[in-house]
Protein backbone atom coordinates (compact mmCIF):
# COMPACT_ATOMS: atom_id res chain seq x y z
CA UNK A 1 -51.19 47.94 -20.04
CA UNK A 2 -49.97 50.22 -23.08
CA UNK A 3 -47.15 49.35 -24.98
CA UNK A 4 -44.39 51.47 -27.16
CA UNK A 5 -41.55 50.46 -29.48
CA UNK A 6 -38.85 52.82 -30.41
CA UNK A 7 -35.39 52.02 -31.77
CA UNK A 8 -34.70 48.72 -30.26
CA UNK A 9 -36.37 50.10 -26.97
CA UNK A 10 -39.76 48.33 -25.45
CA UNK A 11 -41.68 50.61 -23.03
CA UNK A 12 -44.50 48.88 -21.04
CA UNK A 13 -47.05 50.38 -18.59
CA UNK A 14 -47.07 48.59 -15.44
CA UNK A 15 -50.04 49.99 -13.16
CA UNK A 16 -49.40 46.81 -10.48
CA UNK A 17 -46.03 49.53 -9.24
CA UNK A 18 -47.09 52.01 -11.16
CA UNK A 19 -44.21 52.79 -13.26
CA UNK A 20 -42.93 52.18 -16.91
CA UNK A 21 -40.33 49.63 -17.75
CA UNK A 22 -37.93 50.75 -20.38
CA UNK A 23 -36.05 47.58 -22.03
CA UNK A 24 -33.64 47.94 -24.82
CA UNK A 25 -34.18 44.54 -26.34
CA UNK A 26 -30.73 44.75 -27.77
CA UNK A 27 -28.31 44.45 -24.95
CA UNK A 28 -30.61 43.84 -22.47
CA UNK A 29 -30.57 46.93 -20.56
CA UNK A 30 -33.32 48.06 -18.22
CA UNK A 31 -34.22 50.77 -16.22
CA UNK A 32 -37.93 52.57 -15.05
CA UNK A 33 -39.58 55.73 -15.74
CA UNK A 34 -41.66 57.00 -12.95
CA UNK A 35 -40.88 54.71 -10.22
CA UNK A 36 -40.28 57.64 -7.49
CA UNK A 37 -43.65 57.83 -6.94
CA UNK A 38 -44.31 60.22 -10.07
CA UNK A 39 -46.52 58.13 -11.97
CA UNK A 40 -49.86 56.92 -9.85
CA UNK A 41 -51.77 55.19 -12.93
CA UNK A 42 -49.89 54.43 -16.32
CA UNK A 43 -51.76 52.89 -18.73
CA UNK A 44 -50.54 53.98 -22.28
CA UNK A 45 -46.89 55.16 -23.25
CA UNK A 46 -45.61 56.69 -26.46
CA UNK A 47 -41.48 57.73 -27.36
CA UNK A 48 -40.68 60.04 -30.22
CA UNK A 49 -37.68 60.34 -32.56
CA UNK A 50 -36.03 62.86 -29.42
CA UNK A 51 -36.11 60.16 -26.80
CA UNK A 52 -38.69 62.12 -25.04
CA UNK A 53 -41.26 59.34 -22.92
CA UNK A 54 -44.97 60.35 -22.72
CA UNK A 55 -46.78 58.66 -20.45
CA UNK A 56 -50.86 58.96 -19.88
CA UNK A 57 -51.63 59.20 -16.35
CA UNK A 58 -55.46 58.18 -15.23
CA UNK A 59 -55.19 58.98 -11.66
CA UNK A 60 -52.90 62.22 -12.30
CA UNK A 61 -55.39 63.03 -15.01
CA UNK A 62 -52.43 64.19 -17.59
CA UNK A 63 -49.70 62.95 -19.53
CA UNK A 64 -46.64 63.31 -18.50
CA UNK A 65 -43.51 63.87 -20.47
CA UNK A 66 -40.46 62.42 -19.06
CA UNK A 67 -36.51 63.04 -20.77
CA UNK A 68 -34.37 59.97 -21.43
CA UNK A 69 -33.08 60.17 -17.95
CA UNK A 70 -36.34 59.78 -16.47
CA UNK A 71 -36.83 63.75 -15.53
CA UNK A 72 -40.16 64.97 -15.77
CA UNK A 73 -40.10 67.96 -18.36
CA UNK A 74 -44.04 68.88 -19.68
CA UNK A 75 -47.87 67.95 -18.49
CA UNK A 76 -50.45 67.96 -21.09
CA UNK A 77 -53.67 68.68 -19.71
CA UNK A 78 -56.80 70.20 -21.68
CA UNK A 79 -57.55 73.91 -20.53
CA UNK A 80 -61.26 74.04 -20.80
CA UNK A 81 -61.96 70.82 -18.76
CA UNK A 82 -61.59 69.59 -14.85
CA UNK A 83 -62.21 66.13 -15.96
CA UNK A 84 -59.43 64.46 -17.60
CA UNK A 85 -59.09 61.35 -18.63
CA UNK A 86 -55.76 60.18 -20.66
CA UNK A 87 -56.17 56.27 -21.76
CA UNK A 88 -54.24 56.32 -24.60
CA UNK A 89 -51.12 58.31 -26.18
CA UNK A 90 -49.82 58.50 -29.57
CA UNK A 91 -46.47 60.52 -31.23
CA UNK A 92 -45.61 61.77 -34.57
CA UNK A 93 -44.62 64.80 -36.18
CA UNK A 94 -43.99 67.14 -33.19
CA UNK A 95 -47.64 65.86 -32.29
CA UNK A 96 -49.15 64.55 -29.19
CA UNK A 97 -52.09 62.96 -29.65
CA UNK A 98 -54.44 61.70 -26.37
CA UNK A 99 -57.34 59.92 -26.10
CA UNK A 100 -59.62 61.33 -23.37
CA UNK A 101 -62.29 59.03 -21.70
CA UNK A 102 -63.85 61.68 -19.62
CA UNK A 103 -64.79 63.96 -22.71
CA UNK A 104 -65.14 61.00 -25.15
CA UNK A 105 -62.37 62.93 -27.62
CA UNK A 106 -58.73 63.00 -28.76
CA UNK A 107 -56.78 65.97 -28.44
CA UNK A 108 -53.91 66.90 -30.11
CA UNK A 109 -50.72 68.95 -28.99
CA UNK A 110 -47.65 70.41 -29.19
CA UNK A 111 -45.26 68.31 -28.19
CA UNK A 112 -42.80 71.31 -27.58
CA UNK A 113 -45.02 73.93 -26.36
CA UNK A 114 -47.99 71.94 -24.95
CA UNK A 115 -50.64 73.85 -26.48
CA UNK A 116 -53.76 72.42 -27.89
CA UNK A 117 -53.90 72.21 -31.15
CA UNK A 118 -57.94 70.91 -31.95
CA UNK A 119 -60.10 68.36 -31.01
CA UNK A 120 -62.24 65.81 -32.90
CA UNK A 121 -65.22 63.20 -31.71
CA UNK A 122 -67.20 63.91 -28.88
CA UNK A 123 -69.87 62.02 -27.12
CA UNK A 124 -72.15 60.14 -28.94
CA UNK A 125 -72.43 57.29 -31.92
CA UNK A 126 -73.41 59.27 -34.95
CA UNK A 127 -70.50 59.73 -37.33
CA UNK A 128 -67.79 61.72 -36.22
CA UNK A 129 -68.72 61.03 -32.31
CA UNK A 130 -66.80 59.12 -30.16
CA UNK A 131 -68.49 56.78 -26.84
CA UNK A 132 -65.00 56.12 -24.61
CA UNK A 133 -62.28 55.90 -26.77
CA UNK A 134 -59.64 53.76 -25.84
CA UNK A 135 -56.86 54.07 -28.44
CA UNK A 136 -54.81 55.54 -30.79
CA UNK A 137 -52.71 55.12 -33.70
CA UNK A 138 -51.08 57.51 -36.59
CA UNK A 139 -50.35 56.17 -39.61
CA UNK A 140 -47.23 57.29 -42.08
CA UNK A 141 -49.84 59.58 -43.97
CA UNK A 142 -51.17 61.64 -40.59
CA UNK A 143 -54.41 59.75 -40.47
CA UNK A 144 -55.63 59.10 -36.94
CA UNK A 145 -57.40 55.99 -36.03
CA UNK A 146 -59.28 55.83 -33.03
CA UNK A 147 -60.82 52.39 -31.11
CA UNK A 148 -64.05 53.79 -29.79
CA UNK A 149 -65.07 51.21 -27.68
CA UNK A 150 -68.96 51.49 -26.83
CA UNK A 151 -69.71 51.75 -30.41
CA UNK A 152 -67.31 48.40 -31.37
CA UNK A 153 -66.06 50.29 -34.23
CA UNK A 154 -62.61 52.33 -35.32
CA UNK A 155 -62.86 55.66 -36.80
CA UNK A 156 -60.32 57.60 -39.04
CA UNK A 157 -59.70 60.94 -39.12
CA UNK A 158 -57.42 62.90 -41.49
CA UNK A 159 -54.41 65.11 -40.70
CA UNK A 160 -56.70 67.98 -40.46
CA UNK A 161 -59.00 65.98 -38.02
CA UNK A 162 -62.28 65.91 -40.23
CA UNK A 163 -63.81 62.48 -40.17
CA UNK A 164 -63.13 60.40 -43.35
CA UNK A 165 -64.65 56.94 -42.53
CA UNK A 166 -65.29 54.22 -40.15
CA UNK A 167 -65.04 50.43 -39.68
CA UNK A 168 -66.25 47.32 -37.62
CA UNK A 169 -69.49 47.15 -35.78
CA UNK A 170 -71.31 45.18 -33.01
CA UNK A 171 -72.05 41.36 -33.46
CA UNK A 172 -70.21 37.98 -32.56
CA UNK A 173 -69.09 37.22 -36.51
CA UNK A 174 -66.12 37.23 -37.98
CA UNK A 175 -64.61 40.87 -38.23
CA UNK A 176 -67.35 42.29 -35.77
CA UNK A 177 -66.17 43.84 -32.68
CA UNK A 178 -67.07 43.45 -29.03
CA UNK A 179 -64.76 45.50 -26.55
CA UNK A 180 -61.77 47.36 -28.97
CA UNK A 181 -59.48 48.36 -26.48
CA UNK A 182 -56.47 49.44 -28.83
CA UNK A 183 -54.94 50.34 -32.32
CA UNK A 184 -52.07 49.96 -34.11
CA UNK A 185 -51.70 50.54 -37.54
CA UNK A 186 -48.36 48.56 -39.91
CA UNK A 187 -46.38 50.48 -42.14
CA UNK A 188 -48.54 48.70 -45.16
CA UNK A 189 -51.93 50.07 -43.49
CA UNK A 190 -52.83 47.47 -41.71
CA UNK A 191 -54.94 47.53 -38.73
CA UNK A 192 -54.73 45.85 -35.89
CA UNK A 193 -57.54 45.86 -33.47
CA UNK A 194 -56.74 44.58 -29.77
CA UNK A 195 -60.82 43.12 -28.29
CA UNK A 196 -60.74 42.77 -25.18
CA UNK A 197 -64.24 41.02 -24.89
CA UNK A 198 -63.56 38.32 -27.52
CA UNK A 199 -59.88 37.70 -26.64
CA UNK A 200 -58.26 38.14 -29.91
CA UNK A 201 -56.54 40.69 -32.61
CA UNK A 202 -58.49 41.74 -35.37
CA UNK A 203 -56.59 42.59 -38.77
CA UNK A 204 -58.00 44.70 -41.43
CA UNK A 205 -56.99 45.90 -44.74
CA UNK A 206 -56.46 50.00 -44.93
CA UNK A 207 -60.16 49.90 -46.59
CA UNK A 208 -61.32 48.54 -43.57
CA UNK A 209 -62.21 44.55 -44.55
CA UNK A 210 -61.35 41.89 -42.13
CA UNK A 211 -58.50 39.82 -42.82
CA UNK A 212 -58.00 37.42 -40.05
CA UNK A 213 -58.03 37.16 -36.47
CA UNK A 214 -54.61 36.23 -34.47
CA UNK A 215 -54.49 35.64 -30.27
CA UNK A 216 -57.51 34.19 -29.17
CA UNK A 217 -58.75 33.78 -25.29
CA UNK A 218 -56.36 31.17 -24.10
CA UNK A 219 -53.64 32.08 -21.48
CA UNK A 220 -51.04 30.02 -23.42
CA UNK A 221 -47.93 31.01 -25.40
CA UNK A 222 -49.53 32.97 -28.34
CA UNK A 223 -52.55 33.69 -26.81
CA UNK A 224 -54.36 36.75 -25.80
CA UNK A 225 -57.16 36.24 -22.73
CA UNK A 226 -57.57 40.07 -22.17
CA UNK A 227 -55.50 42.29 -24.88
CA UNK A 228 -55.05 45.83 -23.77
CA UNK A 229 -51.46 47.49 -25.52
CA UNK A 230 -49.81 46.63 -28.76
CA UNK A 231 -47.05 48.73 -30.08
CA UNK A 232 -45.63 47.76 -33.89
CA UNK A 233 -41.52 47.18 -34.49
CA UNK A 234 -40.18 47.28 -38.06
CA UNK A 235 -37.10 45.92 -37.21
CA UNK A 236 -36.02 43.61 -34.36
CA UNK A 237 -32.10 42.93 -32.69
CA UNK A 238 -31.54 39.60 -34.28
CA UNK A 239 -31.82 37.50 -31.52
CA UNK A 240 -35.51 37.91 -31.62
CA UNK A 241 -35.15 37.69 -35.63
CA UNK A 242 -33.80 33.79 -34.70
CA UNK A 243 -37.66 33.18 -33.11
CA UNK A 244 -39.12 33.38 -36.77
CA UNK A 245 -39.87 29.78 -38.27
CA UNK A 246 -37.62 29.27 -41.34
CA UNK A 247 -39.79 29.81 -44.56
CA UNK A 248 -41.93 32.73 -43.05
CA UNK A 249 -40.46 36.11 -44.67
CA UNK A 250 -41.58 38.58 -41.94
CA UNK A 251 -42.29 42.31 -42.76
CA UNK A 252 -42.72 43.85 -39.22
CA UNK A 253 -43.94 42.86 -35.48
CA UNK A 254 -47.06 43.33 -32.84
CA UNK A 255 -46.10 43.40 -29.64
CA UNK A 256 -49.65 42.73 -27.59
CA UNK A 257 -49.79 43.25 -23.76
CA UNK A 258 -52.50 41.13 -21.61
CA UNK A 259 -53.95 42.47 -18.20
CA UNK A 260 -54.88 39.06 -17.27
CA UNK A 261 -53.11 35.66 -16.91
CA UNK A 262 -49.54 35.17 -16.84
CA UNK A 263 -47.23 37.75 -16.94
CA UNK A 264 -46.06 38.32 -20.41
CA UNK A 265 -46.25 39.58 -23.72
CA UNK A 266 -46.80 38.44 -27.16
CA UNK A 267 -44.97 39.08 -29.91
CA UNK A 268 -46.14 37.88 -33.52
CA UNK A 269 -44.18 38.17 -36.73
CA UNK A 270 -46.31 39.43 -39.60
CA UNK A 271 -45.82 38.63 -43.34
CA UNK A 272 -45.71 35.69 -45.90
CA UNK A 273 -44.99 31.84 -45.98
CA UNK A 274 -42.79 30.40 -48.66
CA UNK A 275 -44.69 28.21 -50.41
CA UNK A 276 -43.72 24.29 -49.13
């Protein structure tokens, strides 16, 4: 399920044993967060610049911060609500933000004190609204993009969390959206858009135009039958960097997670050819 990158650290959600796998991709390392029977539903995963693992919980109905060690340390729950529904989890800035299904709305928090900081969407497909949001990314400026599934579009919020725009729609053409199931924005504000119902990764330009469309539905090596996570790495331990074809000068990496086929992961390199 949900993916995060951190240092040279991949975290993945696992809800088949319900715990998250924590592999430094450098020497190899692994260990698991959760797998004491803490954790009864991961699905999305985020790691700040502390070391400190937050995972969202369906079944728990919270996310749950864990230390490096694997200790659990905070819960982040909303106050006002018995139903809670974390799907997705996002970190920056001494922020936590959480995409809740139940309330169709993100929350953000402190990631120190756990208190709630404000909310934005809500139920509904007018501007501003949300209709089950399924994931969350922050870009380098504090702008929140959010994959609001039922309405096949993404929506961007500012630092502030007022509404500034929104982009993609329903339809089977190029650049329309079916299922989004997760975002995750590059450092050049790029967005990636994980659809679930068409098999494939949508890329769009930071004014929200469609670009090109990577994956596709196959279960083969570089495809993407049912994308769920992706999580972006800026820099890789170099023998990963070895995997890029000579004459392709890559500028950062998508990891994308599948909940159907083999078990794997994709990892595609994202930049420019040399000209032949």
């Amino acid at each position: 399920m949900g993916l995060a990158w951190r240092g040279e650290t991949l975290y993945i959600c696992d809800t088949n044993v319900n715990y998250v796998h924590v592999w430094n991709l450098a020497s190899g390392a692994t260990r698991r967060i959760g797998a004491d029977g803490e954790l009864k539903k991961p699905v999305a995963v985020a790691a700040d610049e502390h070391g400190t693992i937050f995972v969202a919980d369906t079944i728990r109905g919270e996310v749950v911060a864990f230390e490096q060690s694997g200790s659990e340390i905070r819960r982040f729950r909303h106050p006002k609500t018995t139903s809670y529904r974390p799907v997705a989890v996002a970190v920056t800035g001494g922020a936590l933000y959480v995409a809740d299904m139940a309330n169709h709305s993100v929350d953000v928090y402190s990631t120190q004190s756990g208190r709630l900081l404000r909310s934005m969407g809500g139920r509904g497909s007018s501007t501003e609204r949300i209709y089950y949001p399924s994931g969350i990314s922050v870009d380098a400026t504090g702008q929140t993009y959010v994959a609001d599934m039922m309405n096949a579009r993404v929506q961007v919020f500012d630092s502030s969390g007022h509404f500034t725009r929104a982009f993609g729609s329903p339809g089977n053409r190029y650049g329309s959206l079916g299922t989004p199931k997760d975002i995750a924005v590059g450092p050049d504000g790029i967005s990636f858009v994980a659809d679930a119902q068409f098999g494939c990764i949508h890329l769009f330009d930071p004014d929200g135009r469609v670009l090109m469309v990577i994956g596709g539905p196959r279960d083969e090596p570089g495809g993407t039958p049912l994308p769920n996570g992706m999580a972006i790495a800026t820099l890789l331990p170099e023998k990963l960097l070895d995997l890029v074809p000579d004459g392709f000068k890559a500028c950062y990496y998508v990891w994308v997670s599948n909940t159907t086929g083999q078990k794997r992961l994709a990892l595609f390199a994202v930049g420019t050819a040399e000209p032949s």
